[in-house]
PDB file of N, CA and C in Angstrom:
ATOM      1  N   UNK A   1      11.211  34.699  35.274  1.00  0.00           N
ATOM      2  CA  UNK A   1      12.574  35.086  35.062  1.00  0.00           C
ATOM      3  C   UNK A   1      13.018  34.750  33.643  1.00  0.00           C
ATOM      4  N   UNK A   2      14.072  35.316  33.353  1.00  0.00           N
ATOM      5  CA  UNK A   2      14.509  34.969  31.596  1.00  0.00           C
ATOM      6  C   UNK A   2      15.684  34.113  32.015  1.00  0.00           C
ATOM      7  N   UNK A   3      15.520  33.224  30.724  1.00  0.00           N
ATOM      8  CA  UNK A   3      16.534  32.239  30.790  1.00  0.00           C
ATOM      9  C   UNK A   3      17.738  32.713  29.836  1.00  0.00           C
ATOM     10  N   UNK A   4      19.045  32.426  30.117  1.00  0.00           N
ATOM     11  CA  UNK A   4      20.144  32.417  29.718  1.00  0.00           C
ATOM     12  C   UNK A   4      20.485  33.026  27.665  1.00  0.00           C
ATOM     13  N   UNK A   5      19.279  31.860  27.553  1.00  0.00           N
ATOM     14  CA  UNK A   5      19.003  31.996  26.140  1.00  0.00           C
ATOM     15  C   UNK A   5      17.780  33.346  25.404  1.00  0.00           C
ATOM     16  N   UNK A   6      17.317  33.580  26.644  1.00  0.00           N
ATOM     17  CA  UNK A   6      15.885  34.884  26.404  1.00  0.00           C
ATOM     18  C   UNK A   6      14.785  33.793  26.035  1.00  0.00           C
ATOM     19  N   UNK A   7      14.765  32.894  25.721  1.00  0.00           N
ATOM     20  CA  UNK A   7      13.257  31.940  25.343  1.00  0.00           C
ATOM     21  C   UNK A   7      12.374  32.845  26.617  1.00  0.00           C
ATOM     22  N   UNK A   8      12.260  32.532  27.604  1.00  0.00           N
ATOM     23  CA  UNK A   8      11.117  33.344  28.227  1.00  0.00           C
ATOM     24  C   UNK A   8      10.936  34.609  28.263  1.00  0.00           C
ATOM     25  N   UNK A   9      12.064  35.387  27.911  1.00  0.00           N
ATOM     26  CA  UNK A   9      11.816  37.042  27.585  1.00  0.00           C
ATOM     27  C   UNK A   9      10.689  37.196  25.947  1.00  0.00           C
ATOM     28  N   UNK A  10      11.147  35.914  25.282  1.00  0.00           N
ATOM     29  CA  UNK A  10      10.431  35.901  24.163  1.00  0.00           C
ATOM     30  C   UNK A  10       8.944  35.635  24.113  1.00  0.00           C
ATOM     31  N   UNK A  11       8.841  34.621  24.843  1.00  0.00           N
ATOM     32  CA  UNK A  11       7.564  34.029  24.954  1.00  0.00           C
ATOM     33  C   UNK A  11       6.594  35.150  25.805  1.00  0.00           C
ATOM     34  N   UNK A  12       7.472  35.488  26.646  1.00  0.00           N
ATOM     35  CA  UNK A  12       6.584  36.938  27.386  1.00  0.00           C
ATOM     36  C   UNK A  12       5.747  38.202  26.789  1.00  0.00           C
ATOM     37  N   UNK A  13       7.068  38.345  25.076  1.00  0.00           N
ATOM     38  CA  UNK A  13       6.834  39.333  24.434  1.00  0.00           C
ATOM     39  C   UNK A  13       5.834  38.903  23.708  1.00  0.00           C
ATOM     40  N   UNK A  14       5.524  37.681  23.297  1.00  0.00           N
ATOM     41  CA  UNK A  14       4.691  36.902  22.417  1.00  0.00           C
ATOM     42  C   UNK A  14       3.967  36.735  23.373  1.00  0.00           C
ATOM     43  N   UNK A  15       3.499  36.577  24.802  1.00  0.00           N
ATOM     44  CA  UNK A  15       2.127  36.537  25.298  1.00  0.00           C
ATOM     45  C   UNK A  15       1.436  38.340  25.126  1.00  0.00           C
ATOM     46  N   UNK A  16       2.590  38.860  25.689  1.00  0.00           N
ATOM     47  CA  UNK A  16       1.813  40.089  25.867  1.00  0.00           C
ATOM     48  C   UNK A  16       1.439  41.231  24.155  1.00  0.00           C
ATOM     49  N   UNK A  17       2.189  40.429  23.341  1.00  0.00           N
ATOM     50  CA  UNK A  17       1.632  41.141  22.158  1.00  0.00           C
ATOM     51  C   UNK A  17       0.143  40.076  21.813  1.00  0.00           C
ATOM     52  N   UNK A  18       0.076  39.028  22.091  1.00  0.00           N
ATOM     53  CA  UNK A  18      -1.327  38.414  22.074  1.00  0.00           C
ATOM     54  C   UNK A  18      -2.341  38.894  22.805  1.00  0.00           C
ATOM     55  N   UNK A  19      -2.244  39.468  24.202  1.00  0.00           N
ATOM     56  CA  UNK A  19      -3.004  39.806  24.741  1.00  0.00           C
ATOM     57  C   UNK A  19      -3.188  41.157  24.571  1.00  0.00           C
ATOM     58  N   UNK A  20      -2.466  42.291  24.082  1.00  0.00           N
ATOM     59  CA  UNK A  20      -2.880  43.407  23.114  1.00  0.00           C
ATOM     60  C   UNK A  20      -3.682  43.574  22.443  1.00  0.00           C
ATOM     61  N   UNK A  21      -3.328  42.428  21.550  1.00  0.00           N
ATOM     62  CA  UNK A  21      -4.439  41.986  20.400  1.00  0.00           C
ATOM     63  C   UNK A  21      -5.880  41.522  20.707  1.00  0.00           C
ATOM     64  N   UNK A  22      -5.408  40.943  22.059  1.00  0.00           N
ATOM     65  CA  UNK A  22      -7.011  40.800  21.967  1.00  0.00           C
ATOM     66  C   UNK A  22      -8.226  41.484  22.443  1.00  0.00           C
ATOM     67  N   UNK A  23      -7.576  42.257  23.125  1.00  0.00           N
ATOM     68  CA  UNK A  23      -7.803  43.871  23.553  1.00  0.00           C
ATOM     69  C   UNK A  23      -8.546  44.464  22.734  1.00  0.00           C
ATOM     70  N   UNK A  24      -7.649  44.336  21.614  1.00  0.00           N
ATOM     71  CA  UNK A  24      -8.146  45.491  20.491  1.00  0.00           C
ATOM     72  C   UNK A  24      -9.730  44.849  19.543  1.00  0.00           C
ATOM     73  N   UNK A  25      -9.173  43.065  19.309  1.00  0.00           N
ATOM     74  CA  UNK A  25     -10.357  42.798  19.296  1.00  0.00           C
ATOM     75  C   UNK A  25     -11.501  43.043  19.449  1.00  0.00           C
ATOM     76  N   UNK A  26     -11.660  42.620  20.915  1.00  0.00           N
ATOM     77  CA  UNK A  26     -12.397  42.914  21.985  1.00  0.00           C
ATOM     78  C   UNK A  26     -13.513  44.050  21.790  1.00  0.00           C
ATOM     79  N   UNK A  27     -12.694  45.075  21.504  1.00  0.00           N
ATOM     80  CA  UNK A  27     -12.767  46.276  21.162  1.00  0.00           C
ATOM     81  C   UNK A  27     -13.703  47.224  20.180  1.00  0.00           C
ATOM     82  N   UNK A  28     -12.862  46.686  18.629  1.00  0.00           N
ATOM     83  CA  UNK A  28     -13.186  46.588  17.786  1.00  0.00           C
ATOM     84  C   UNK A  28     -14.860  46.537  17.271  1.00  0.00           C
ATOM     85  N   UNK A  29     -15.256  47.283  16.055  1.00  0.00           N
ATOM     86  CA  UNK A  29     -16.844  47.182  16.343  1.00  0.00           C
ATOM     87  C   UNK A  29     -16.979  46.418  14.702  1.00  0.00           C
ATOM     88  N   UNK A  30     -15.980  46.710  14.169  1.00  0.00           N
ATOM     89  CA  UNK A  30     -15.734  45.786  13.003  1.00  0.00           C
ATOM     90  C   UNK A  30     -15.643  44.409  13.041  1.00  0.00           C
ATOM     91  N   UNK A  31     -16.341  43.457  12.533  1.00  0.00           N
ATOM     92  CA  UNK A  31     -16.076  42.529  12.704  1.00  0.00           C
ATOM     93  C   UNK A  31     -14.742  41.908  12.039  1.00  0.00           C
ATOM     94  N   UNK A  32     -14.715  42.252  10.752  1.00  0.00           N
ATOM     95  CA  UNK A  32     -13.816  42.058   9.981  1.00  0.00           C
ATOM     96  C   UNK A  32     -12.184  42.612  10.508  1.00  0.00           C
ATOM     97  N   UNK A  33     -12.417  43.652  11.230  1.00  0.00           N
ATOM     98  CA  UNK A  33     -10.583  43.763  11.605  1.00  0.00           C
ATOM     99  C   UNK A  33     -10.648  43.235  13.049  1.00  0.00           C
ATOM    100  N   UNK A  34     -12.210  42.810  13.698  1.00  0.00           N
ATOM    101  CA  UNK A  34     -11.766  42.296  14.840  1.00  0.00           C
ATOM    102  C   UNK A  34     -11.246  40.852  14.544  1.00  0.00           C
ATOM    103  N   UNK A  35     -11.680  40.140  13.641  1.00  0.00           N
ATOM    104  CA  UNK A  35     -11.164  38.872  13.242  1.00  0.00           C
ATOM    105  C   UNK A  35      -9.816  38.605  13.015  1.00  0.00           C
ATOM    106  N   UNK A  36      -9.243  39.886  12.396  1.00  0.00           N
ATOM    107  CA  UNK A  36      -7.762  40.090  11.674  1.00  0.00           C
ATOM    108  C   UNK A  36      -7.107  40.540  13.424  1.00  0.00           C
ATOM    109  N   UNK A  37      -7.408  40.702  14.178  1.00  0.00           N
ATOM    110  CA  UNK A  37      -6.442  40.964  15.510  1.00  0.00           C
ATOM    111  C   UNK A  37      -6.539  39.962  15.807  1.00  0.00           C
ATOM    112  N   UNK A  38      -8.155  39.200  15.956  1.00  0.00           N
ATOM    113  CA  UNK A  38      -7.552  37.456  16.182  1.00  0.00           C
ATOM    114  C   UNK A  38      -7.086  36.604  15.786  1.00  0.00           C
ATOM    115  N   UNK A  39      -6.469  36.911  14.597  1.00  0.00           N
ATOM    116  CA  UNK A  39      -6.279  35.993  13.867  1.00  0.00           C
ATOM    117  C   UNK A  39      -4.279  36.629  13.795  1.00  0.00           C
ATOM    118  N   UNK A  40      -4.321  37.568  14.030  1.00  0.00           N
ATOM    119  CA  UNK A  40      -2.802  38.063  14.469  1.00  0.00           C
ATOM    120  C   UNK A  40      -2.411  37.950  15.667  1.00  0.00           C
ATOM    121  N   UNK A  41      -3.455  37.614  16.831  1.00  0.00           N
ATOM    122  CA  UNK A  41      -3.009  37.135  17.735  1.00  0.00           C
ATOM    123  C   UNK A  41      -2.465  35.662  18.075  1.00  0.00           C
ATOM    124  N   UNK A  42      -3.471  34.966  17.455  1.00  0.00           N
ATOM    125  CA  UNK A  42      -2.905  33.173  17.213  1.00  0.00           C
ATOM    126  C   UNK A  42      -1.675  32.838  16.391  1.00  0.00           C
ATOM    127  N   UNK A  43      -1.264  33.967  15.410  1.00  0.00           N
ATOM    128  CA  UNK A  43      -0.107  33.703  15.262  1.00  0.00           C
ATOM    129  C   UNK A  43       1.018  34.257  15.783  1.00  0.00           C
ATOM    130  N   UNK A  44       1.168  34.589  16.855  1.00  0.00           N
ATOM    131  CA  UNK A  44       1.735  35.614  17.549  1.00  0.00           C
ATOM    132  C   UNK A  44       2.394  34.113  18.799  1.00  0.00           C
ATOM    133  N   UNK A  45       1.176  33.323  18.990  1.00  0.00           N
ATOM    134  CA  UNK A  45       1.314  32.496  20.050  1.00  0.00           C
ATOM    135  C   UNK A  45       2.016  31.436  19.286  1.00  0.00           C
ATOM    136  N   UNK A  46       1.514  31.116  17.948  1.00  0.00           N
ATOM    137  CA  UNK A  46       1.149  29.298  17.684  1.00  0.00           C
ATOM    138  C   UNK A  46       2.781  29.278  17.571  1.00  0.00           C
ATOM    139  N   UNK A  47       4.523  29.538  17.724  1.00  0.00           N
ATOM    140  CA  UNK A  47       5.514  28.685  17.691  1.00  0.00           C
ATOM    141  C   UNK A  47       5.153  28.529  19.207  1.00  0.00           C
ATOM    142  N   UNK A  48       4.933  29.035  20.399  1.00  0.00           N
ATOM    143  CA  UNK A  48       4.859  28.561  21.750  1.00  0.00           C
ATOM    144  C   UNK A  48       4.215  27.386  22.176  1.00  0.00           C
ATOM    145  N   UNK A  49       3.030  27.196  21.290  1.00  0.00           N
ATOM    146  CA  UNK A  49       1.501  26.839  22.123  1.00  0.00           C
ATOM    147  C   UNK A  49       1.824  25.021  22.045  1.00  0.00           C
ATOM    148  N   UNK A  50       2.822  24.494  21.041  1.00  0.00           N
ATOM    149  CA  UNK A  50       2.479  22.928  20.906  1.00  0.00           C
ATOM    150  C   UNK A  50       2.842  22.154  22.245  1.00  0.00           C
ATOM    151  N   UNK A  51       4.364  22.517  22.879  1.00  0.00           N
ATOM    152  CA  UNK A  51       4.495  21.609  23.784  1.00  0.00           C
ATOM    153  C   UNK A  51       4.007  22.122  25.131  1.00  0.00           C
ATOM    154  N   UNK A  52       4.072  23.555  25.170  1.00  0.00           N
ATOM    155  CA  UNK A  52       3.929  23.971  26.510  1.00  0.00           C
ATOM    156  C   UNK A  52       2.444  23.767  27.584  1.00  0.00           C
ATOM    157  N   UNK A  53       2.881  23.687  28.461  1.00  0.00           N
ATOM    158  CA  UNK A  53       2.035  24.052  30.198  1.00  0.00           C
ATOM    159  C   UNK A  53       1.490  25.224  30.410  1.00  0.00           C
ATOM    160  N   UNK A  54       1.845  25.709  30.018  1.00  0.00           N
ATOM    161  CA  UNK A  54       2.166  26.857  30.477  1.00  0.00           C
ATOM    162  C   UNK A  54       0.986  28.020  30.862  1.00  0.00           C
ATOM    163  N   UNK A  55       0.053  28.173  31.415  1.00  0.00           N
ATOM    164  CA  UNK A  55      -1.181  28.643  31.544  1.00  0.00           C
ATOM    165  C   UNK A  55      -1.422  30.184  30.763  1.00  0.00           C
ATOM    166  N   UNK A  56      -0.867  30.718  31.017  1.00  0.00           N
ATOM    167  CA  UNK A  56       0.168  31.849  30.561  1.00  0.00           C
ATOM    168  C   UNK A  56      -0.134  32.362  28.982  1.00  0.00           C
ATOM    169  N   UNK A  57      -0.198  31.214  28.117  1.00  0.00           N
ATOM    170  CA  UNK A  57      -0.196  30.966  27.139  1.00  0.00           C
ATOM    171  C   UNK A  57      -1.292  29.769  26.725  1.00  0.00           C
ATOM    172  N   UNK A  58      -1.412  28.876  26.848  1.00  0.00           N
ATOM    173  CA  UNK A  58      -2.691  28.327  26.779  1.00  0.00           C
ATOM    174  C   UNK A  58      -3.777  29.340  27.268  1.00  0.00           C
ATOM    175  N   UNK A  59      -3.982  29.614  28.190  1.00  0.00           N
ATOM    176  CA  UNK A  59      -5.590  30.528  28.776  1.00  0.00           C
ATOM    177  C   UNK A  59      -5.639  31.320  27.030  1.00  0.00           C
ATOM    178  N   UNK A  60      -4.573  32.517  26.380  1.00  0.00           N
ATOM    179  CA  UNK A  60      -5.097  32.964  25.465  1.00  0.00           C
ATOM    180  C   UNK A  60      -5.218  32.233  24.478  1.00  0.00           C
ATOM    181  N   UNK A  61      -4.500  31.114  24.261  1.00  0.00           N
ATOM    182  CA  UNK A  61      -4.445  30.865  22.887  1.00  0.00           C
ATOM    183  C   UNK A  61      -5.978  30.036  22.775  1.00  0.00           C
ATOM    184  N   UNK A  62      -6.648  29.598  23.644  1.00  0.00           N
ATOM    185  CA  UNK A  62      -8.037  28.817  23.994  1.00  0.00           C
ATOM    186  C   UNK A  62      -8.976  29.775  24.057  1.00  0.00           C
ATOM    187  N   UNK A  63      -8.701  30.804  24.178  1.00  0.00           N
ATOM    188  CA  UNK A  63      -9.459  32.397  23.861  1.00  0.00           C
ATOM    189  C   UNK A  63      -9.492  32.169  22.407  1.00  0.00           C
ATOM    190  N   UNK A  64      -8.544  32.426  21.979  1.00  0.00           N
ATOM    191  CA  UNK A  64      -8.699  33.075  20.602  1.00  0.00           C
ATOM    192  C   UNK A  64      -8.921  31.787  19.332  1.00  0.00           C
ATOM    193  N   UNK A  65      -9.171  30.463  20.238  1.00  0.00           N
ATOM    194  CA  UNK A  65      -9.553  29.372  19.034  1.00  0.00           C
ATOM    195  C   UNK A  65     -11.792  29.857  19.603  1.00  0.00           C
ATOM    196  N   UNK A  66     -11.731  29.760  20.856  1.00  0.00           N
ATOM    197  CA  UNK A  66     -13.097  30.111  20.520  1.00  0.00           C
ATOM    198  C   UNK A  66     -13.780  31.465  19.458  1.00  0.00           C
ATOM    199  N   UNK A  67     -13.039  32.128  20.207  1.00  0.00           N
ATOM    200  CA  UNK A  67     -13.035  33.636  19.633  1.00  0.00           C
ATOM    201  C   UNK A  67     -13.400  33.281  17.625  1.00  0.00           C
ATOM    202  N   UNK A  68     -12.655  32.535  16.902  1.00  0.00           N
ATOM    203  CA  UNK A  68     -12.499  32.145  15.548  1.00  0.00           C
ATOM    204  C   UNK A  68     -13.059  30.936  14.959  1.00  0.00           C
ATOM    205  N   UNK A  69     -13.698  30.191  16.205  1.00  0.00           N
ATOM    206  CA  UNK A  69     -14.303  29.399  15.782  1.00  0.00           C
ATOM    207  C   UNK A  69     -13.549  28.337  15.026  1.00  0.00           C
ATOM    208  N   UNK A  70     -12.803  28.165  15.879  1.00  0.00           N
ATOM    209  CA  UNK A  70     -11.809  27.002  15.627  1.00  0.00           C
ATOM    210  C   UNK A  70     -12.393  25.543  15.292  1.00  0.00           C
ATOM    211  N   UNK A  71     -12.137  25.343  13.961  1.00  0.00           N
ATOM    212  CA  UNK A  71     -12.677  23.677  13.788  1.00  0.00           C
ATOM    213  C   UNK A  71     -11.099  22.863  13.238  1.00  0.00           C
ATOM    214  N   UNK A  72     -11.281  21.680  13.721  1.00  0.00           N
ATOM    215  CA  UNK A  72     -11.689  21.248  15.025  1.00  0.00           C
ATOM    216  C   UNK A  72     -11.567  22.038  16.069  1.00  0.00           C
ATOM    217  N   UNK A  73     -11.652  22.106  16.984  1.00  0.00           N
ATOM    218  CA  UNK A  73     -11.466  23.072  18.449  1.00  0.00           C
ATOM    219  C   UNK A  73      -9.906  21.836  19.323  1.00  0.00           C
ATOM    220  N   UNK A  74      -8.956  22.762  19.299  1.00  0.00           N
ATOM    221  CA  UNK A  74      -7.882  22.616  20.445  1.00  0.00           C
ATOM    222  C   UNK A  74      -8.286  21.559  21.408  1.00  0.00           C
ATOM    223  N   UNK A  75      -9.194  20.974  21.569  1.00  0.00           N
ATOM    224  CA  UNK A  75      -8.911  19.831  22.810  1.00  0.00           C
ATOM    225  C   UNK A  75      -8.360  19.719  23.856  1.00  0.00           C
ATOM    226  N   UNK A  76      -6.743  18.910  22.951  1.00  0.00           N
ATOM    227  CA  UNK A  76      -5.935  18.611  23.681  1.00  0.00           C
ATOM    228  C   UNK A  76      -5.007  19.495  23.995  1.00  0.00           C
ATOM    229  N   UNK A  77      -5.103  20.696  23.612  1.00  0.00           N
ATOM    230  CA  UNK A  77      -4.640  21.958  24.570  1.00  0.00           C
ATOM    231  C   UNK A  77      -5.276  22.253  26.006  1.00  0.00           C
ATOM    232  N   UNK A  78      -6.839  22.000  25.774  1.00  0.00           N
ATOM    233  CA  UNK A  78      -7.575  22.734  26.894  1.00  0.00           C
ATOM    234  C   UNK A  78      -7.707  21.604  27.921  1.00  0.00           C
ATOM    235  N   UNK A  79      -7.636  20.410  27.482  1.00  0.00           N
ATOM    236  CA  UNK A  79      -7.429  19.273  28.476  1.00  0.00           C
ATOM    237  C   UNK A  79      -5.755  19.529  29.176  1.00  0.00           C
ATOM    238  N   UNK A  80      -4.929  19.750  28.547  1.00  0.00           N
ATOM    239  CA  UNK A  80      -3.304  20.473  30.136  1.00  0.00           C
ATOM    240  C   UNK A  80      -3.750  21.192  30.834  1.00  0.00           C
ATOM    241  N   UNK A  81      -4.530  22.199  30.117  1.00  0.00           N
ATOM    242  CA  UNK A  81      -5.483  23.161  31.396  1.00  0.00           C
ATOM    243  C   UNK A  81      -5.966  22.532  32.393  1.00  0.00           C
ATOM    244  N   UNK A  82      -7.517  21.706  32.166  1.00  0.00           N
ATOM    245  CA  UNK A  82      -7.908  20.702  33.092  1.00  0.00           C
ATOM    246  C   UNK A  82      -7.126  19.965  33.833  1.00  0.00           C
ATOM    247  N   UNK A  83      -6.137  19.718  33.105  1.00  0.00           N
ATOM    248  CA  UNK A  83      -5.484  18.116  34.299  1.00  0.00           C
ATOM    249  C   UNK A  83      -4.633  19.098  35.111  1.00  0.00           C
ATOM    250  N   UNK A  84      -4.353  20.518  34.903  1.00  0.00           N
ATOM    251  CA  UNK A  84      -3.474  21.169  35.755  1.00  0.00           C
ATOM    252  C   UNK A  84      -4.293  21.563  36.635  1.00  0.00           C
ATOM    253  N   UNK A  85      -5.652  21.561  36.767  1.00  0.00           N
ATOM    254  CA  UNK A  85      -6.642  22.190  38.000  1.00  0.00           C
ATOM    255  C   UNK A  85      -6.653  23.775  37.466  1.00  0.00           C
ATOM    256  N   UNK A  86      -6.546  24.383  36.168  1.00  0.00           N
ATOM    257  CA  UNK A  86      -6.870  25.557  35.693  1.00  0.00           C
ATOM    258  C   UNK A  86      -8.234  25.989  36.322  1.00  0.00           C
ATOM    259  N   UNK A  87      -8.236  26.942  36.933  1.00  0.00           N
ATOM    260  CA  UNK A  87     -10.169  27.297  36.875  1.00  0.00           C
ATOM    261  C   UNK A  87     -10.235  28.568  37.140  1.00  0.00           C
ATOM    262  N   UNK A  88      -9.792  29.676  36.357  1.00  0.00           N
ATOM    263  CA  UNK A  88      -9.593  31.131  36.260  1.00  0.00           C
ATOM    264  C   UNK A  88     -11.377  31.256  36.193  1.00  0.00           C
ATOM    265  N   UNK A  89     -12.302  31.874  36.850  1.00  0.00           N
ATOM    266  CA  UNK A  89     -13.641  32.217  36.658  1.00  0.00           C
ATOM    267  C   UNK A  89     -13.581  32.788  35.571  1.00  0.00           C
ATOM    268  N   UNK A  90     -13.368  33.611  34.928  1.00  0.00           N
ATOM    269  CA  UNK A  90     -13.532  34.220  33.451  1.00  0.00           C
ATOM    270  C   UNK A  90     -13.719  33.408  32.595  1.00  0.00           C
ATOM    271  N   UNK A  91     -12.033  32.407  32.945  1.00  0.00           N
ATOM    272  CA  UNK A  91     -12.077  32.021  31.682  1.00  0.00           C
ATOM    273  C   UNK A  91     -13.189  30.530  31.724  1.00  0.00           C
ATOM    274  N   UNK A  92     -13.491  29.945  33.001  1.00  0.00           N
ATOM    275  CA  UNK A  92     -14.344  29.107  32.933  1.00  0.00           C
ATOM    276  C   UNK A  92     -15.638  29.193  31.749  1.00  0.00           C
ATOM    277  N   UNK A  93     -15.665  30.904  32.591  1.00  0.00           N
ATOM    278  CA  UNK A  93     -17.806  31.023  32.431  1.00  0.00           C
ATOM    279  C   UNK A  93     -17.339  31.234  30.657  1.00  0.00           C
ATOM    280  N   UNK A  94     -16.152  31.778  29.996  1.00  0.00           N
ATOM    281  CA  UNK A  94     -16.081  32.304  28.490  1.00  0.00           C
ATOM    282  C   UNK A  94     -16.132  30.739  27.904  1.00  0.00           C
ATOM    283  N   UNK A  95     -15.819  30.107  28.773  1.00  0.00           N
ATOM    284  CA  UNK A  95     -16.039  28.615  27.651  1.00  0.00           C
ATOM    285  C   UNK A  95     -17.394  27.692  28.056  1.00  0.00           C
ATOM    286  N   UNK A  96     -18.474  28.162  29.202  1.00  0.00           N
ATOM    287  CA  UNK A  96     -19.170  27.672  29.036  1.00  0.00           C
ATOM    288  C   UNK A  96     -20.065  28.687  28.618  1.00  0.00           C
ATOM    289  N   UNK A  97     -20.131  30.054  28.199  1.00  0.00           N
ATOM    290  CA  UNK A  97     -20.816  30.484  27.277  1.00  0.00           C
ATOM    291  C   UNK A  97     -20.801  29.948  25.694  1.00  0.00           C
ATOM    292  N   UNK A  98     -19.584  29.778  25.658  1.00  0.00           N
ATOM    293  CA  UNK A  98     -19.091  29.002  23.934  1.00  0.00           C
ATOM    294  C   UNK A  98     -20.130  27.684  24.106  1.00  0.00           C
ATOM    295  N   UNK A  99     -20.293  27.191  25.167  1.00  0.00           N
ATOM    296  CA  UNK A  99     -20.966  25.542  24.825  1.00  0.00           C
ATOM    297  C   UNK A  99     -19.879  24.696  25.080  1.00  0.00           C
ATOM    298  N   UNK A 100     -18.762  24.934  26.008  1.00  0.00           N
ATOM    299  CA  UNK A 100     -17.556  24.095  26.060  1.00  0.00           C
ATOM    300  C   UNK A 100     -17.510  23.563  27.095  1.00  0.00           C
ATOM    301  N   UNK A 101     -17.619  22.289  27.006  1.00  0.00           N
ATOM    302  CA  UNK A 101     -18.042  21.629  28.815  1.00  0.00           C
ATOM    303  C   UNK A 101     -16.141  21.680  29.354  1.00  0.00           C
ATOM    304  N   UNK A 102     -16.516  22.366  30.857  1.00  0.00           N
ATOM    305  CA  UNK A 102     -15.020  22.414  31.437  1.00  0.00           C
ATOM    306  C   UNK A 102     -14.901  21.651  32.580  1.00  0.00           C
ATOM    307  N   UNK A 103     -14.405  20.852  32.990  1.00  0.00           N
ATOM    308  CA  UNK A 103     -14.958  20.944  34.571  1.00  0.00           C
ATOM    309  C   UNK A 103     -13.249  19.809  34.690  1.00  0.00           C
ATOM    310  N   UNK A 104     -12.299  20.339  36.040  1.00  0.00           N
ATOM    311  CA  UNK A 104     -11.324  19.802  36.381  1.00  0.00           C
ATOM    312  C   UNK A 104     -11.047  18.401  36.381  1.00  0.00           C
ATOM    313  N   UNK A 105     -10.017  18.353  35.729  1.00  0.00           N
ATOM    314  CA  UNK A 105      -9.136  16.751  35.805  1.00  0.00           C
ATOM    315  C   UNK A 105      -8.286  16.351  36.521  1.00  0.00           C
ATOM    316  N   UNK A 106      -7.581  17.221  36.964  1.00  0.00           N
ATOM    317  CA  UNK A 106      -6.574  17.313  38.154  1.00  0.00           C
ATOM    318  C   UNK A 106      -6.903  16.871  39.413  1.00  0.00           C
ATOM    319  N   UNK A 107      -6.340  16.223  40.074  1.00  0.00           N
ATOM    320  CA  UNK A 107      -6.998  15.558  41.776  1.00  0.00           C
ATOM    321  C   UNK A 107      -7.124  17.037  42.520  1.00  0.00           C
ATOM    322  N   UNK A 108      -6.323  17.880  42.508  1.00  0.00           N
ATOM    323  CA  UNK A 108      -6.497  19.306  42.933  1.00  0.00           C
ATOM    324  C   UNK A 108      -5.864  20.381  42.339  1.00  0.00           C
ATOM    325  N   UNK A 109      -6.395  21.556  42.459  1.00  0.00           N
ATOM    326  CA  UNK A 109      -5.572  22.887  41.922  1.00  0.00           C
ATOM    327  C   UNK A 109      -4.343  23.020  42.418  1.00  0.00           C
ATOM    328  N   UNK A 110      -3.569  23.075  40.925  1.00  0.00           N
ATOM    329  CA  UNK A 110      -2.152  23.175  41.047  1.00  0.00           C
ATOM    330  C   UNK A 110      -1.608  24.111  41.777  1.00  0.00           C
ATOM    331  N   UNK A 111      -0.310  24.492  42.221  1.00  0.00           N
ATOM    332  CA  UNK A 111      -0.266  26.137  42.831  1.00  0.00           C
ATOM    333  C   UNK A 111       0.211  26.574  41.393  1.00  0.00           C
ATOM    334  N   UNK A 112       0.044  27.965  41.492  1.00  0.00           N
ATOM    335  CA  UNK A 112       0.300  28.695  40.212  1.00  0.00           C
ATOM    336  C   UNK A 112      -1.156  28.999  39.194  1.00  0.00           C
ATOM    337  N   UNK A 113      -1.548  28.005  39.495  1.00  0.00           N
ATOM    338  CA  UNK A 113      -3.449  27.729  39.040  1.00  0.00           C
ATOM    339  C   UNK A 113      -4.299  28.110  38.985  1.00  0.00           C
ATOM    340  N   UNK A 114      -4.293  28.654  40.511  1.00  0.00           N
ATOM    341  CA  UNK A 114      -5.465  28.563  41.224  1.00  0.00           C
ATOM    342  C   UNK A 114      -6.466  30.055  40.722  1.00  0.00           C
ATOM    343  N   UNK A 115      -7.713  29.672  40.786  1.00  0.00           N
ATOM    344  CA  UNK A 115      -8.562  30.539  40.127  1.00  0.00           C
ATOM    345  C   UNK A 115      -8.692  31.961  40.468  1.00  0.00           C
ATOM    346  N   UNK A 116      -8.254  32.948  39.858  1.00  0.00           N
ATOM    347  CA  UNK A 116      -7.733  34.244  40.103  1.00  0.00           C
ATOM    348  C   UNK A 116      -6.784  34.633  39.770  1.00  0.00           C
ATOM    349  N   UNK A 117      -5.951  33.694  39.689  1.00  0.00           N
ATOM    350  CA  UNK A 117      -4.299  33.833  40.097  1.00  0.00           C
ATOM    351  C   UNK A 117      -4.169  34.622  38.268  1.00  0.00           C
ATOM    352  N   UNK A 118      -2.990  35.731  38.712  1.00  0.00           N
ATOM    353  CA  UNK A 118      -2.519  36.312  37.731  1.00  0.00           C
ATOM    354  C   UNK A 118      -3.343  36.743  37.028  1.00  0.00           C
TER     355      UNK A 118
END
């Protein structure tokens, strides 16, 4: 739902123009403009990504630091994931193809979480 102020109408517009982008990425046979969609997608996210939960927004923005080869690599982004019981299969197996050990912190999957969901 949108709040009073639109912050979540915003953040919505800013997930779903990230996930456009990464689409096109995706896509892309260029490496060079596929980099430039990822790299327009992370900034599309990064005023959202510092304090929030928000799966929504973390799942891509942890996309697109592997995707770029993020050094250092996000961490302590992808650890709120973990302690929330995140375990979307995609996005599991995309980070243990990267070499990214995942495995839950949470005593159980949150609702809202749960692997599939959304």
């Amino acid at each position: 739902h949108i709040g009073v102020d639109g912050i979540n109408k915003l953040e919505e517009m800013a997930r779903l123009k990230a996930l456009a982008l990464i689409a096109l990425a995706r896509a892309e046979d260029s490496p060079d403009t596929a980099r430039n969609y990822w790299i327009q997608a992370r900034d599309s996210l990064t005023p959202l990504i510092e304090d929030t939960l928000d799966p929504e927004l973390l799942e891509p923005w942890i996309r697109i630091a592997v995707a770029l080869d993020t050094k250092p690599f996000p961490q302590q982004l992808l650890k709120r994931l973990q302690e929330a019981g995140y375990a979307k299969p995609g996005f599991v197996t995309m980070l243990r193809q990267a070499g990214i050990d995942y495995e839950l912190l949470g005593p159980e999957t949150a609702p809202g979480l749960i692997a599939g969901s959304r």
